[in-house]
Protein backbone atom coordinates (compact mmCIF):
# COMPACT_ATOMS: atom_id res chain seq x y z
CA UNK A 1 -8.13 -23.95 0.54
CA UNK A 2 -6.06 -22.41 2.90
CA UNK A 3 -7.64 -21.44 6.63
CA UNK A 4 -4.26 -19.69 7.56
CA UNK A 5 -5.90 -16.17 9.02
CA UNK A 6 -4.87 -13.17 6.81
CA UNK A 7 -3.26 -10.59 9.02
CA UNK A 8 -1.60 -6.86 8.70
CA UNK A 9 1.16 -6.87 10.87
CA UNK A 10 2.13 -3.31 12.73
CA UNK A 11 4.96 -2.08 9.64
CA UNK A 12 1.49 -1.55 7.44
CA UNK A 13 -0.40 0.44 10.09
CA UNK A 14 2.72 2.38 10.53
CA UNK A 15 3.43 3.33 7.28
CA UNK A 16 -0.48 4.01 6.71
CA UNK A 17 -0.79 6.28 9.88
CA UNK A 18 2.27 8.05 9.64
CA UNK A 19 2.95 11.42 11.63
CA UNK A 20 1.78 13.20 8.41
CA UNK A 21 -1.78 11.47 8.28
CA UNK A 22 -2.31 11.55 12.18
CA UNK A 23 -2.90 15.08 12.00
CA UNK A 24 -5.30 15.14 9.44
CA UNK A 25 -6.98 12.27 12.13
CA UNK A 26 -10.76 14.22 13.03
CA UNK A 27 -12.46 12.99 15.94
CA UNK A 28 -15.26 11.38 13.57
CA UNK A 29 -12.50 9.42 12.02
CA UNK A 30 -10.77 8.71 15.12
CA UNK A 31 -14.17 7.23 16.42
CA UNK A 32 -14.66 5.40 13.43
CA UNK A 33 -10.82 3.73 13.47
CA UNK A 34 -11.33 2.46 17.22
CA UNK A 35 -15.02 1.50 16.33
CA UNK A 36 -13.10 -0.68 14.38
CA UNK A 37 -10.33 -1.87 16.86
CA UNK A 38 -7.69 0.52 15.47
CA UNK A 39 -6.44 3.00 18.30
CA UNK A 40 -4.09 5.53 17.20
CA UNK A 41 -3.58 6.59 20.68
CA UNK A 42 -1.93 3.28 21.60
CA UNK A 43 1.16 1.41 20.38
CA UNK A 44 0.11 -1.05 17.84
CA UNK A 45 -0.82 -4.47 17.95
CA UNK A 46 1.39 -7.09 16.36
CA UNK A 47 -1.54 -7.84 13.79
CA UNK A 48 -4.48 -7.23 12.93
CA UNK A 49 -7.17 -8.98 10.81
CA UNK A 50 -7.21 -8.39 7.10
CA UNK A 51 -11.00 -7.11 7.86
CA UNK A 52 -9.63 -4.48 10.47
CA UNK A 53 -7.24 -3.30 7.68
CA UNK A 54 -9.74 -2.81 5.15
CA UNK A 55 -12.27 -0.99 7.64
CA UNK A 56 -9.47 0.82 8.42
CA UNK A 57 -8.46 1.78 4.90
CA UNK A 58 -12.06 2.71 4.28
CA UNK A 59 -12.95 4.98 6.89
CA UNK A 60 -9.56 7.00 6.29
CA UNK A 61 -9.38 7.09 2.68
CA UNK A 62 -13.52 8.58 3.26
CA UNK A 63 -12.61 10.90 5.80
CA UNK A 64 -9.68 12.73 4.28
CA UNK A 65 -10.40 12.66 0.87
CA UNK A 66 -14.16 13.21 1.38
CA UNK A 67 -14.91 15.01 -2.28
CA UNK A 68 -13.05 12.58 -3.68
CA UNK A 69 -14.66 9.11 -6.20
CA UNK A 70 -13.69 6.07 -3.51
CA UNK A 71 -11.10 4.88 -6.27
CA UNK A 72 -9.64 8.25 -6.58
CA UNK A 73 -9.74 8.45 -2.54
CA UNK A 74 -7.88 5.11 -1.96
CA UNK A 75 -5.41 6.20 -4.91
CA UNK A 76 -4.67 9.35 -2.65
CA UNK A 77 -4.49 6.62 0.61
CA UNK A 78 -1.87 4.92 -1.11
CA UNK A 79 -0.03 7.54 -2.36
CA UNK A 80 0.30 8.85 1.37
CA UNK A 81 0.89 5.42 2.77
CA UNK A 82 4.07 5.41 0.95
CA UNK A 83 5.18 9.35 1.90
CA UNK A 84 4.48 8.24 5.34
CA UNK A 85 6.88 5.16 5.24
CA UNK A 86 9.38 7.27 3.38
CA UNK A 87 9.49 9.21 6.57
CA UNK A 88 10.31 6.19 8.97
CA UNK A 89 13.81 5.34 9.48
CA UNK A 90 12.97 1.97 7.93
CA UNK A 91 11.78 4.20 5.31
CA UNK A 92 14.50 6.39 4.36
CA UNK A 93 17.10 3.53 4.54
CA UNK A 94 15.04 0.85 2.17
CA UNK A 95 14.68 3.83 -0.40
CA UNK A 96 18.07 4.95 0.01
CA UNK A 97 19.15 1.02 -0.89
CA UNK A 98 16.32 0.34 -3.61
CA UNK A 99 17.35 3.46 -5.30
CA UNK A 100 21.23 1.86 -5.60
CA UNK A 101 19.31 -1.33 -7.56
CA UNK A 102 17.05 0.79 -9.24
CA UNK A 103 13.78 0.67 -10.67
CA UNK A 104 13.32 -3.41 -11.91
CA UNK A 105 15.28 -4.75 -8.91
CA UNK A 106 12.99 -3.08 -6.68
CA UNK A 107 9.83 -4.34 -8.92
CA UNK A 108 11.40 -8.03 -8.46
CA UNK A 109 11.78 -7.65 -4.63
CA UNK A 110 8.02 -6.45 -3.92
CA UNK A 111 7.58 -10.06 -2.94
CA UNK A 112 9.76 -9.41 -0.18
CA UNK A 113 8.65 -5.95 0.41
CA UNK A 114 4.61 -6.77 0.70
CA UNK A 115 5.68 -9.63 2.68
CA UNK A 116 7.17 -6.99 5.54
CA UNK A 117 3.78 -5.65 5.68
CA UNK A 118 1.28 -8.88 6.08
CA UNK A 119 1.08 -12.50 5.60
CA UNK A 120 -0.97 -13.20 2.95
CA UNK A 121 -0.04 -11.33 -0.10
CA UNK A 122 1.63 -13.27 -2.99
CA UNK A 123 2.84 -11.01 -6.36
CA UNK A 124 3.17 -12.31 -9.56
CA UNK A 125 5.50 -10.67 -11.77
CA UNK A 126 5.51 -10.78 -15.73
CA UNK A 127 8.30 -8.61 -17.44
CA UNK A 128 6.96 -7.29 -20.55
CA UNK A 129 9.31 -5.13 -21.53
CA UNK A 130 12.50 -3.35 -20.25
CA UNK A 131 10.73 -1.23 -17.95
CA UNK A 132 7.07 -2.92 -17.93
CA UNK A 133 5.96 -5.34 -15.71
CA UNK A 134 2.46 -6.90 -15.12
CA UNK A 135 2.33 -6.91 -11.25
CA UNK A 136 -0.31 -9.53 -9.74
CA UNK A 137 -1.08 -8.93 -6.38
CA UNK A 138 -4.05 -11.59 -4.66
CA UNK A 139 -5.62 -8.62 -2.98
CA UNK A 140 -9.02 -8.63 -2.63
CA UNK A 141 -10.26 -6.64 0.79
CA UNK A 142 -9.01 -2.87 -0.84
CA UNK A 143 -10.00 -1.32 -3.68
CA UNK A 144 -6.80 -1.71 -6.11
CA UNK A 145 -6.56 1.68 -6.81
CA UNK A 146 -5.09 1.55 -3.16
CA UNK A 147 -2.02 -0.01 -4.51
CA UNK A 148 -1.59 1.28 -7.41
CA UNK A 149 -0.91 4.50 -5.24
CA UNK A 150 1.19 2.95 -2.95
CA UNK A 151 3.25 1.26 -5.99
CA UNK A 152 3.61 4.59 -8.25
CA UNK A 153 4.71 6.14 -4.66
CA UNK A 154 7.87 3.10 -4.37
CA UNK A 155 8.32 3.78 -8.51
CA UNK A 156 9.11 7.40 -7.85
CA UNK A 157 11.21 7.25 -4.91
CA UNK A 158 13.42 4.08 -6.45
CA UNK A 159 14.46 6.48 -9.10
CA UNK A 160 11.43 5.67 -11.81
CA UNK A 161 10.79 8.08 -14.57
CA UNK A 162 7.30 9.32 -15.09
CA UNK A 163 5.76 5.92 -13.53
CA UNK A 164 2.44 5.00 -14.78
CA UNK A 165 0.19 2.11 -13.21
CA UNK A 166 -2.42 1.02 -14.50
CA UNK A 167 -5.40 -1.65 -13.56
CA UNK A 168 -4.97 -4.40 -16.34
CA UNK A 169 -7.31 -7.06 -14.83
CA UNK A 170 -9.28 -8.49 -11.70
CA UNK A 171 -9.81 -11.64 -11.14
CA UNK A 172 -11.92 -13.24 -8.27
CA UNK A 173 -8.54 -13.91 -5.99
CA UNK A 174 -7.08 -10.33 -6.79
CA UNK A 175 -6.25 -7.92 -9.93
CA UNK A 176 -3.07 -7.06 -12.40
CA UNK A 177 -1.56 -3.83 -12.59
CA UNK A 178 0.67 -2.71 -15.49
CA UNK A 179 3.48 -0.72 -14.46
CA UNK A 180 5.38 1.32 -17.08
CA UNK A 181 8.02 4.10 -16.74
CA UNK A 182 10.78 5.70 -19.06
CA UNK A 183 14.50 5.20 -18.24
């Protein structure tokens, strides 16, 4: 067993508090997020603890999506995480090359990609069909529902028809998604 600390470097808190999300920020969440170690009014910190990134992920995905089911909330989350990155200049130019690959290539690199964003996470990829994977991802701090918004977010802007992802499994280190879309 490993006693490496998980960490979230900067790139993820970017990407989650984009420019976009920061002014949906309320004071009560604002509170909440520094409560939590997580000051918005500061440059980031390198890292941060996995916990700090799931408190963090908690207390926005209930603050702006308050009416919302927590899945359905942390769907949303994800779904913005990735309209926020698409807005950083990292952003637009990753798109703008995954798009020239396309759709699979892009699915193959996540290792890469999730590996940008924190230290931990290890994906497991099972082609099932030409444009079907089974996507393992050992994440187990976030509800998956967060990813699965931030993944159908990268599907669409790599060029992905009508992307679909789906929660195929959990298991105690993490959970499966299947991810589908037409050519």
């Amino acid at each position: 067993m490993s006693t490496e600390q998980r960490v979230v470097f900067a790139s993820g808190f970017e990407s989650l508090f984009s420019r976009d999300l920061r002014a949906q920020v309320t004071p009560e969440l604002d509170r909440e997020l520094k409560a939590c170690g997580v000051f918005l009014d500061k440059p980031f910190q390198a890292a941060y603890s996995i916990e700090t990134w799931a408190a963090a992920v908690e207390a926005t995905a209930k603050h702006l999506f308050p009416g919302e089911a927590r899945p359905v909330a942390y769907w949303k989350l994800g779904r913005s995480t990735i309209e926020g990155f698409a807005e950083t200049l990292i952003g637009r130019a990753s798109f703008g090359f995954l798009r020239l690959v396309g759709p699979v290539r892009s699915v193959e690199r996540a290792a890469r990609t999730y590996a940008s964003t924190n230290n931990y996470t290890k994906v497991t990829l099972n082609r099932v069909g030409p444009t079907s994977f089974d996507f393992h991802l050992n994440e187990k701090h976030t509800l998956p529902e967060y990813d699965m918004g931030v993944v159908e977010g990268v599907l669409e802007h790599v060029g992905a028809k009508t992307p679909v992802v789906t929660l195929s499994s959990q298991d105690p280190e993490g959970f499966t998604l299947r991810l589908e879309w037409t050519s």
